[in-house]
PDB file of N, CA and C in Angstrom:
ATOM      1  N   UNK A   1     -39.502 -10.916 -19.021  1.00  0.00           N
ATOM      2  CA  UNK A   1     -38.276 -11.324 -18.371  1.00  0.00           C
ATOM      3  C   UNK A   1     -38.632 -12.261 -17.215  1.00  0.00           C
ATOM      4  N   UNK A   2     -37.991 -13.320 -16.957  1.00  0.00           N
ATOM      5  CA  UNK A   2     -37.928 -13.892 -16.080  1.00  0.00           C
ATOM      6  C   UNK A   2     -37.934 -13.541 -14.846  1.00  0.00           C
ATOM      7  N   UNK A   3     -38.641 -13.845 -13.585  1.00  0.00           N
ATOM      8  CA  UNK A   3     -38.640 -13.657 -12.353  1.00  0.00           C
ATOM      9  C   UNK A   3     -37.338 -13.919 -11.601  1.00  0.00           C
ATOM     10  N   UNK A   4     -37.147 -15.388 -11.918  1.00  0.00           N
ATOM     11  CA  UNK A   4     -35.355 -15.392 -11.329  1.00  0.00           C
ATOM     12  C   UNK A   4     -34.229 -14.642 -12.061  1.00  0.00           C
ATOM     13  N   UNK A   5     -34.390 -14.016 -13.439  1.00  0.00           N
ATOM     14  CA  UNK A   5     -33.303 -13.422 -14.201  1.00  0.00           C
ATOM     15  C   UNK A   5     -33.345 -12.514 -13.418  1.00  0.00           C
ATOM     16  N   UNK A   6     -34.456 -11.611 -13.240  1.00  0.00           N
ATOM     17  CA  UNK A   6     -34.610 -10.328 -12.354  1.00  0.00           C
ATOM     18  C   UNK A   6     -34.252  -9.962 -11.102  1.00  0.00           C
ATOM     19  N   UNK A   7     -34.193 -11.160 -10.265  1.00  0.00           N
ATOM     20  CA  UNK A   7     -33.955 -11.140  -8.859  1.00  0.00           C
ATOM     21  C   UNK A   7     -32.351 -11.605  -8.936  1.00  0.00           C
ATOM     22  N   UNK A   8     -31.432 -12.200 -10.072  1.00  0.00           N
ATOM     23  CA  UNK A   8     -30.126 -12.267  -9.803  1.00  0.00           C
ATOM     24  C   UNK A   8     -29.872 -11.158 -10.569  1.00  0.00           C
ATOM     25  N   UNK A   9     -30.258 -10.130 -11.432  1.00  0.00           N
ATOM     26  CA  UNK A   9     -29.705  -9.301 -11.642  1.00  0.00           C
ATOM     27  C   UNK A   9     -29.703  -7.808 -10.505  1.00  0.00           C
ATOM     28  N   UNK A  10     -30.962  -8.053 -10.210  1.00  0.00           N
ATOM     29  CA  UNK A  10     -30.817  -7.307  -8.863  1.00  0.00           C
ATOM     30  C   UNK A  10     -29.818  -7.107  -7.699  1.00  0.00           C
ATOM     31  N   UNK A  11     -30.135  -8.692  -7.300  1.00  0.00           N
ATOM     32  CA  UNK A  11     -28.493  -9.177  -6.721  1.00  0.00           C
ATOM     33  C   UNK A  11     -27.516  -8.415  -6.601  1.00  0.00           C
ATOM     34  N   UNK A  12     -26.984  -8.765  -7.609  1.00  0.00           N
ATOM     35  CA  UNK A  12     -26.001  -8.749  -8.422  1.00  0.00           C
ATOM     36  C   UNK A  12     -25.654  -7.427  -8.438  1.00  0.00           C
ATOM     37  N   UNK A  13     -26.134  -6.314  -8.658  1.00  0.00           N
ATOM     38  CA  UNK A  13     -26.100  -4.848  -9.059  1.00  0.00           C
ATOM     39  C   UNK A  13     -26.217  -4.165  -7.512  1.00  0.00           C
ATOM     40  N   UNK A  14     -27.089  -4.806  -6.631  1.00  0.00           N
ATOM     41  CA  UNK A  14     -26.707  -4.475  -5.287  1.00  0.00           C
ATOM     42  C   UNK A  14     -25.473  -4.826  -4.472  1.00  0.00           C
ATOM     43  N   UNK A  15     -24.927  -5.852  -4.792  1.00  0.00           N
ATOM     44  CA  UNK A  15     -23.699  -6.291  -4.003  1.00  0.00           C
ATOM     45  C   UNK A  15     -22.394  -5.410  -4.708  1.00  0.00           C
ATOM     46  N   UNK A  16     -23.003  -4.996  -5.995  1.00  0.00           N
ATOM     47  CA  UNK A  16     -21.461  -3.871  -6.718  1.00  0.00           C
ATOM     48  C   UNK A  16     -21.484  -2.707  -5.560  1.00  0.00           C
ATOM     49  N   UNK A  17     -22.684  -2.230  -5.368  1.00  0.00           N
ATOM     50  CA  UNK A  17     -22.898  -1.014  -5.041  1.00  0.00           C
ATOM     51  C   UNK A  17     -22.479  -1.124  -3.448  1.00  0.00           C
ATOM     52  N   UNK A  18     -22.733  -1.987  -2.700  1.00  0.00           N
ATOM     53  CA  UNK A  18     -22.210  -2.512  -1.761  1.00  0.00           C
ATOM     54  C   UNK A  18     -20.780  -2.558  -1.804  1.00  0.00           C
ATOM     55  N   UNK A  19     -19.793  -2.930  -2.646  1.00  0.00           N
ATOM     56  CA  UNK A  19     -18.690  -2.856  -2.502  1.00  0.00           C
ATOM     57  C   UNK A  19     -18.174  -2.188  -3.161  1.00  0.00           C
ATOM     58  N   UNK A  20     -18.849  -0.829  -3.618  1.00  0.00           N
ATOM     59  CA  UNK A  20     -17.667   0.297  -4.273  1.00  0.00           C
ATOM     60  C   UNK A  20     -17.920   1.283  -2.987  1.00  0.00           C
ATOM     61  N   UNK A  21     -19.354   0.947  -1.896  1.00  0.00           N
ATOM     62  CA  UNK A  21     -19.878   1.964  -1.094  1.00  0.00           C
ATOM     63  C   UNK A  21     -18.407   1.443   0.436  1.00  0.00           C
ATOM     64  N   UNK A  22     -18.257   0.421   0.221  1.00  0.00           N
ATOM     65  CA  UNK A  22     -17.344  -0.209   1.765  1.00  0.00           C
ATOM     66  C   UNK A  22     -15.813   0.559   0.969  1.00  0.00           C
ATOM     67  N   UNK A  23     -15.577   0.220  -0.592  1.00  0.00           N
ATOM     68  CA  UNK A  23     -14.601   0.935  -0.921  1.00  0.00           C
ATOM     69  C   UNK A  23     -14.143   2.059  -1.061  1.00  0.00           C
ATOM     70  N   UNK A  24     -14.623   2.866  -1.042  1.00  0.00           N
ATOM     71  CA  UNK A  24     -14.652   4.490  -1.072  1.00  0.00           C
ATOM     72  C   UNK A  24     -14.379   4.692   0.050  1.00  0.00           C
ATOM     73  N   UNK A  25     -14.759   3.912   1.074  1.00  0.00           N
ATOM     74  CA  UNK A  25     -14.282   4.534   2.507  1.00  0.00           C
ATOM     75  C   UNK A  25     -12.971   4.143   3.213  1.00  0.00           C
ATOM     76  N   UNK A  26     -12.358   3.428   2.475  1.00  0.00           N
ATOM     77  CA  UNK A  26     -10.770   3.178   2.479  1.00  0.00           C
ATOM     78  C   UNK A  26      -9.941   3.900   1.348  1.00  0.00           C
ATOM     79  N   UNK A  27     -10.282   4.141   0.796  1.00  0.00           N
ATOM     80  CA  UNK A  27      -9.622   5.209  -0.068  1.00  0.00           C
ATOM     81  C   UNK A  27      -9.892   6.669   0.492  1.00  0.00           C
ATOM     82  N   UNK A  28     -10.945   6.742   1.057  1.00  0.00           N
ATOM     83  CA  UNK A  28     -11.214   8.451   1.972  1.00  0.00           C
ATOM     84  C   UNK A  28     -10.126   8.446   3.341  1.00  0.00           C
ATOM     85  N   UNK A  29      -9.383   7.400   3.500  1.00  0.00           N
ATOM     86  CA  UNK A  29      -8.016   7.187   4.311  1.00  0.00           C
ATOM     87  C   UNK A  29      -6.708   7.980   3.740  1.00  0.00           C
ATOM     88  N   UNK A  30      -6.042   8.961   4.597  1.00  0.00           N
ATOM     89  CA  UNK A  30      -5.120   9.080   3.921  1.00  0.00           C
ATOM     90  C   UNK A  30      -4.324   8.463   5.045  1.00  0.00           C
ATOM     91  N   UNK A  31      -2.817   8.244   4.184  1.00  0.00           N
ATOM     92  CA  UNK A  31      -1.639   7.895   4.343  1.00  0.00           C
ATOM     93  C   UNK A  31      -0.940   8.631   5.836  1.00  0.00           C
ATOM     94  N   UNK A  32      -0.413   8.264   6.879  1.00  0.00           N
ATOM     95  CA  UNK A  32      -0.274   8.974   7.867  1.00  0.00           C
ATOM     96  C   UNK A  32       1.278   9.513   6.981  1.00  0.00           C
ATOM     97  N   UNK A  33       1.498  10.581   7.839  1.00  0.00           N
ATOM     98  CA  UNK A  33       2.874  11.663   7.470  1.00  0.00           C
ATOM     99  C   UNK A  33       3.653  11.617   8.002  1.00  0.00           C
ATOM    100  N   UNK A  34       5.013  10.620   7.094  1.00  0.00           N
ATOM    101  CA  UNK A  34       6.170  10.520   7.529  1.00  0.00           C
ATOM    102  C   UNK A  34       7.119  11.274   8.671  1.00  0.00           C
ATOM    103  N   UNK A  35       7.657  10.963   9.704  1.00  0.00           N
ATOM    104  CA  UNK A  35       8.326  11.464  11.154  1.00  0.00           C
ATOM    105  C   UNK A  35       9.841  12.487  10.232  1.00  0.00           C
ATOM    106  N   UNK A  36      10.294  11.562   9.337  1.00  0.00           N
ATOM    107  CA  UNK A  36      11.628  11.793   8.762  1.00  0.00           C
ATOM    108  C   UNK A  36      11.033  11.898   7.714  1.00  0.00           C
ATOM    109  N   UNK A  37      12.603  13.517   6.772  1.00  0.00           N
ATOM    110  CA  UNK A  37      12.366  13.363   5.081  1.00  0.00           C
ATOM    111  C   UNK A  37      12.636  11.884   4.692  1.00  0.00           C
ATOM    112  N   UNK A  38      11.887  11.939   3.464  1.00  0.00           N
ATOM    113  CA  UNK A  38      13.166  10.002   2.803  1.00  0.00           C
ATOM    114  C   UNK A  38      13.869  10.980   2.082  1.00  0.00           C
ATOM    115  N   UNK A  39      14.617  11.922   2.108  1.00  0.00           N
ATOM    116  CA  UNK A  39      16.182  12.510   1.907  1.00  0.00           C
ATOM    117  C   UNK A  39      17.461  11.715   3.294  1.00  0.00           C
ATOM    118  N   UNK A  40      16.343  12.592   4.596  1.00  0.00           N
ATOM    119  CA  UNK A  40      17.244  12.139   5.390  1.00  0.00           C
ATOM    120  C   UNK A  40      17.738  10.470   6.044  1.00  0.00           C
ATOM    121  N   UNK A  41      16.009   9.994   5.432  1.00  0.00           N
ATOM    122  CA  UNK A  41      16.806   8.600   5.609  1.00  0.00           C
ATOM    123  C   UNK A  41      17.701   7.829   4.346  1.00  0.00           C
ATOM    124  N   UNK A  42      17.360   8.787   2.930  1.00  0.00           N
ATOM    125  CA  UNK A  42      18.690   7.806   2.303  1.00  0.00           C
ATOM    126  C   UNK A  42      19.673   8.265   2.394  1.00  0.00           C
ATOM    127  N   UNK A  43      20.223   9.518   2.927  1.00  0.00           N
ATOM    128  CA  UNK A  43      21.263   9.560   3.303  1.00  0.00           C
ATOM    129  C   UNK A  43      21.754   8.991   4.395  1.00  0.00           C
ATOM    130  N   UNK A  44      21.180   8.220   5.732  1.00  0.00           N
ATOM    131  CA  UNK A  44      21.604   7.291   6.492  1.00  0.00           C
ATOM    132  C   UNK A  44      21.593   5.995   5.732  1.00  0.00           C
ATOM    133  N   UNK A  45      20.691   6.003   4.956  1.00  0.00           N
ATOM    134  CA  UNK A  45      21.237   4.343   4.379  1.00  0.00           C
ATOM    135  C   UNK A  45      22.150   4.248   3.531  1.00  0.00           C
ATOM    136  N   UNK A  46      22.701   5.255   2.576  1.00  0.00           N
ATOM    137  CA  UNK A  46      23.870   5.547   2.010  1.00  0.00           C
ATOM    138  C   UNK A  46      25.119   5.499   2.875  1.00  0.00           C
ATOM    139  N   UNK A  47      24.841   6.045   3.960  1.00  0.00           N
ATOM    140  CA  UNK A  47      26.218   6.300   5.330  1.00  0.00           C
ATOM    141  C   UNK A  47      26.282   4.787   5.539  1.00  0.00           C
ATOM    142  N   UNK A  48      25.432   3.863   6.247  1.00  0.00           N
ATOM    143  CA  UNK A  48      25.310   2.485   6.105  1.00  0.00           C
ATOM    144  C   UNK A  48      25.865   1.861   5.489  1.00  0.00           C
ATOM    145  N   UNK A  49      25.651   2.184   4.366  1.00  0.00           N
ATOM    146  CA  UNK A  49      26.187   1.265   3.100  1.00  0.00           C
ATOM    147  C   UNK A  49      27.662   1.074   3.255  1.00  0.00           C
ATOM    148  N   UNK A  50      27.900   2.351   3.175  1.00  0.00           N
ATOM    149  CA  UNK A  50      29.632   2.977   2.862  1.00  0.00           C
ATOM    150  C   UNK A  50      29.818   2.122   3.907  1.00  0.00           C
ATOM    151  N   UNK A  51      29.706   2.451   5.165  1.00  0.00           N
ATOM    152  CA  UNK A  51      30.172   1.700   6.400  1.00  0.00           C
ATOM    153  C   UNK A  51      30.540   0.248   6.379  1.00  0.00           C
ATOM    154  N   UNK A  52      29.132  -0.501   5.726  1.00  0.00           N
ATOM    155  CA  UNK A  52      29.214  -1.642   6.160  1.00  0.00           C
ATOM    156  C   UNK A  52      30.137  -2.706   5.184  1.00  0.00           C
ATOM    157  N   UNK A  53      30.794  -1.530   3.564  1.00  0.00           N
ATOM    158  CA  UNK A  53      31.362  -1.962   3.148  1.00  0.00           C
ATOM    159  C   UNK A  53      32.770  -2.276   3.585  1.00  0.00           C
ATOM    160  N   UNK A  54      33.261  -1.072   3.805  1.00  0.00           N
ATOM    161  CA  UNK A  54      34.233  -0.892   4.844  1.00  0.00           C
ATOM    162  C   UNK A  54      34.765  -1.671   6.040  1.00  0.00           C
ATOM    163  N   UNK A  55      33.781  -2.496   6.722  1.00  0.00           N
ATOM    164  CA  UNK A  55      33.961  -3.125   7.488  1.00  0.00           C
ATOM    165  C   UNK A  55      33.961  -4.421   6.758  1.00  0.00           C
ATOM    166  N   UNK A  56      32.955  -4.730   5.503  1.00  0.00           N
ATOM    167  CA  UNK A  56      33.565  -6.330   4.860  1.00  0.00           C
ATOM    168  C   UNK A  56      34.730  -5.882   4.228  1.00  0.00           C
ATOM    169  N   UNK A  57      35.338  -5.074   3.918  1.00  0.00           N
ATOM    170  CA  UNK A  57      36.702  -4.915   3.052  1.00  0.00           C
ATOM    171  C   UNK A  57      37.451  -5.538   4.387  1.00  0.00           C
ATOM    172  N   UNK A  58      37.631  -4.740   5.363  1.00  0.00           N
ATOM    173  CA  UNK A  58      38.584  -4.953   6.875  1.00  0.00           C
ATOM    174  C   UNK A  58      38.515  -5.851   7.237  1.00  0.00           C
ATOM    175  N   UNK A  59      37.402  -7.079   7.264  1.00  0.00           N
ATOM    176  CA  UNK A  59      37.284  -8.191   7.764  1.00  0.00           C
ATOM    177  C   UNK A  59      37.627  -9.525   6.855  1.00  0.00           C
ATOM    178  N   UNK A  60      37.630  -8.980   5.763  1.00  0.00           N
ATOM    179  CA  UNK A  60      37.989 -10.048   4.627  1.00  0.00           C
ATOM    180  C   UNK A  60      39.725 -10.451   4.092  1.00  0.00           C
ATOM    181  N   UNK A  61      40.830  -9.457   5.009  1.00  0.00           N
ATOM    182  CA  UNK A  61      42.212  -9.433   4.823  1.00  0.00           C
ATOM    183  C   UNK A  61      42.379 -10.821   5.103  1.00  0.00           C
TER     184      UNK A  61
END
């Protein structure tokens, strides 16, 4: 085998390992934990809704 085949496959197989090793450690991140259910906020954006229809119905006479 070639001397340069060897040294870009080397490379090559080190820089994977390099970036599954930087990747794993953003995936070992979790997600911070929501303040509010998302129940209670779609039911404010539902209340919203209704509302803001309400007010283009009233404004559109």
């Amino acid at each position: 085998m070639n001397k340069r085949l060897a040294a870009a496959i080397t490379g090559a197989v080190s820089a994977y390992v390099q970036q599954e090793e930087a990747s794993k450690g953003f995936a070992a991140l979790t997600p911070p934990n929501a303040q509010m259910s998302p129940w209670r906020l779609f039911g404010h954006q539902e209340l919203m809704r209704t509302r803001t229809n309400w007010h283009t119905k009233r404004a559109n006479r």
